[in-house]
N, C-alpha and C. Protein backbone atom coordinates (compact mmCIF):
# COMPACT_ATOMS: atom_id res chain seq x y z
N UNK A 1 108.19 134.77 59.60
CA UNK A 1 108.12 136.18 59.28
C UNK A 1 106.79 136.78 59.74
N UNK A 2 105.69 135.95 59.89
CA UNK A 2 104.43 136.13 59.72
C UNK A 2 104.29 136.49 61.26
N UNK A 3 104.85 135.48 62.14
CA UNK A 3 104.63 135.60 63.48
C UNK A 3 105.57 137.03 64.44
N UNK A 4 106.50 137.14 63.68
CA UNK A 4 107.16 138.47 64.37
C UNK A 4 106.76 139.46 63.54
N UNK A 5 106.07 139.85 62.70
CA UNK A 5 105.26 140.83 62.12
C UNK A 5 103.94 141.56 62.97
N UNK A 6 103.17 139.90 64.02
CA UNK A 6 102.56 140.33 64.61
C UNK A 6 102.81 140.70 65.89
N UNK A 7 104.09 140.20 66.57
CA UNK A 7 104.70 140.63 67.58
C UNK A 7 104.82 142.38 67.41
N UNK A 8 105.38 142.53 66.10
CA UNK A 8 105.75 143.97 66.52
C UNK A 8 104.20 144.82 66.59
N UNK A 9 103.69 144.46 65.60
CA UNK A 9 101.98 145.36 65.38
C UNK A 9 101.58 145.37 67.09
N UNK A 10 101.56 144.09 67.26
CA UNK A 10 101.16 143.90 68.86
C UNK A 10 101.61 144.84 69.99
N UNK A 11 103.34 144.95 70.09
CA UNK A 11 103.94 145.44 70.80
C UNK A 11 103.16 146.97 70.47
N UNK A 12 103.36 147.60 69.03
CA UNK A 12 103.36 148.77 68.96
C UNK A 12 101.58 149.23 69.33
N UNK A 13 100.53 148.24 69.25
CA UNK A 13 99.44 148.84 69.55
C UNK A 13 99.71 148.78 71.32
N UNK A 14 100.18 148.20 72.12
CA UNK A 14 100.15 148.49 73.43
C UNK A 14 100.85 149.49 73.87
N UNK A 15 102.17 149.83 72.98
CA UNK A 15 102.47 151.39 73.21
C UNK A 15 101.54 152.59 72.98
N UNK A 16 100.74 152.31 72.00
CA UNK A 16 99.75 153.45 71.93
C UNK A 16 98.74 153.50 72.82
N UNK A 17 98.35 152.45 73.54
CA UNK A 17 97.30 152.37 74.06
C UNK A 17 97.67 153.09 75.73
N UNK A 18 99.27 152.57 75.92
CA UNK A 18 99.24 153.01 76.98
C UNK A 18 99.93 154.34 77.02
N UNK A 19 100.35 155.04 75.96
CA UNK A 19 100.38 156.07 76.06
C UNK A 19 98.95 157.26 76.27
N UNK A 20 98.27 156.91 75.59
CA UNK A 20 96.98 157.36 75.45
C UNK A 20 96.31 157.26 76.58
N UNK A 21 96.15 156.43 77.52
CA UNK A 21 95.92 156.02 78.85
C UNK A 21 96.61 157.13 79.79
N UNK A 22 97.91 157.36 79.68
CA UNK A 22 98.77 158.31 80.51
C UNK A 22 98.85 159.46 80.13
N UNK A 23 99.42 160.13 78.87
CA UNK A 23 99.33 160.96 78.28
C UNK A 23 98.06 161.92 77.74
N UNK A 24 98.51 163.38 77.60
CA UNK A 24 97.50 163.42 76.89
C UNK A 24 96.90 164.56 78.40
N UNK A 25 95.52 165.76 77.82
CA UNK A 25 95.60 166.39 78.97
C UNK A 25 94.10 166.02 79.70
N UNK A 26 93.70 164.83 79.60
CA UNK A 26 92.98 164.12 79.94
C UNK A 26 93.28 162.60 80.70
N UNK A 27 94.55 162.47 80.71
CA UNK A 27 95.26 161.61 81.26
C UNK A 27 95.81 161.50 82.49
N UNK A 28 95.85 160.23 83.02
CA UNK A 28 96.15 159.62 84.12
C UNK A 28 97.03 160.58 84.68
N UNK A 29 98.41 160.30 84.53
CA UNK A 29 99.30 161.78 84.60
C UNK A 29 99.12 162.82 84.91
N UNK A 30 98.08 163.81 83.88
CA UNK A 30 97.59 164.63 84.43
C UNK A 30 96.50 164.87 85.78
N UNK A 31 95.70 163.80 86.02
CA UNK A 31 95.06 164.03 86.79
C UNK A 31 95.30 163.84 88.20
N UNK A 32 96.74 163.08 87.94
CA UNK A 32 97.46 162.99 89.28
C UNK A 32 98.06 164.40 89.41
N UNK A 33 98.62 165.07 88.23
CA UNK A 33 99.55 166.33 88.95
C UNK A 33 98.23 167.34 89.29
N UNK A 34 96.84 167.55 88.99
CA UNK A 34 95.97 168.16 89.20
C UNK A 34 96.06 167.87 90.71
N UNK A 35 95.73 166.53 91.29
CA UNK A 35 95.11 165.95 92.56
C UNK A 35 96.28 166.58 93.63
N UNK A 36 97.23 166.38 93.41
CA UNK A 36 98.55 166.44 93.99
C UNK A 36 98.48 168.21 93.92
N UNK A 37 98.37 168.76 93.03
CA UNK A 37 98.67 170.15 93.35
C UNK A 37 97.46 171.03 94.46
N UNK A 38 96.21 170.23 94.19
CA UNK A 38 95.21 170.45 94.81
C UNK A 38 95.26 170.16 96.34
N UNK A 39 96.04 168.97 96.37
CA UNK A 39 96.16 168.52 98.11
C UNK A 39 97.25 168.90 98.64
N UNK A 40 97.74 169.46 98.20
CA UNK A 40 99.09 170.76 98.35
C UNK A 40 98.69 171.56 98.88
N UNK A 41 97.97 172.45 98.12
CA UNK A 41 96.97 173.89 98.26
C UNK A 41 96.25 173.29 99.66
N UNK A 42 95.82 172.17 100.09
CA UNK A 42 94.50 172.11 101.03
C UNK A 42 95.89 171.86 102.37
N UNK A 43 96.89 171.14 102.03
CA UNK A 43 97.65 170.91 103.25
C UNK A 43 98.56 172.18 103.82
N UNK A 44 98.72 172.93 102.63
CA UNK A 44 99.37 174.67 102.92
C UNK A 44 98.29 175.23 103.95
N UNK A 45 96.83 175.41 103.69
CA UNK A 45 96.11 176.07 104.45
C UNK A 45 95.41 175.48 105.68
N UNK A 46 96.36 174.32 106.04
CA UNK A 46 96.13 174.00 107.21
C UNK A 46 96.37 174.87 108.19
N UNK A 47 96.31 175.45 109.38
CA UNK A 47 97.12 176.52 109.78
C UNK A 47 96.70 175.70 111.77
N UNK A 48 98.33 175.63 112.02
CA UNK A 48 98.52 174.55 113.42
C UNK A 48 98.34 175.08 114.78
C-alpha cells in the first residue's frame, strides 16, 4: 500500500512540475508562440 501511495505522490509531483515548466505565461509554450510570432513578423518583411 505504502509503495503505490508513493508511486502516485510521485507521478502527481511530475505532473506539476511539468506543467509549470510549460504552462503558465512565463512558460516554455509561451515563449515559443512569442518566438514564432516574432519570426513571422521578420519573415513577412522580407521583401524579394
Amino acid at each position: 500500500m505504502r509503495s503505490i501511495l508513493m508511486t502516485i505522490m510521485l507521478i502527481m509531483v511530475v505532473i506539476v512540475i511539468y506543467n509549470h515548466s510549460l504552462g503558465g505565461s512565463a512558460g516554455t509554450r509561451a515563449q515559443v508562440h512569442t518566438s514564432g510570432a516574432r519570426l513571422n513578423g521578420t519573415i513577412e518583411r522580407i521583401d524579394p
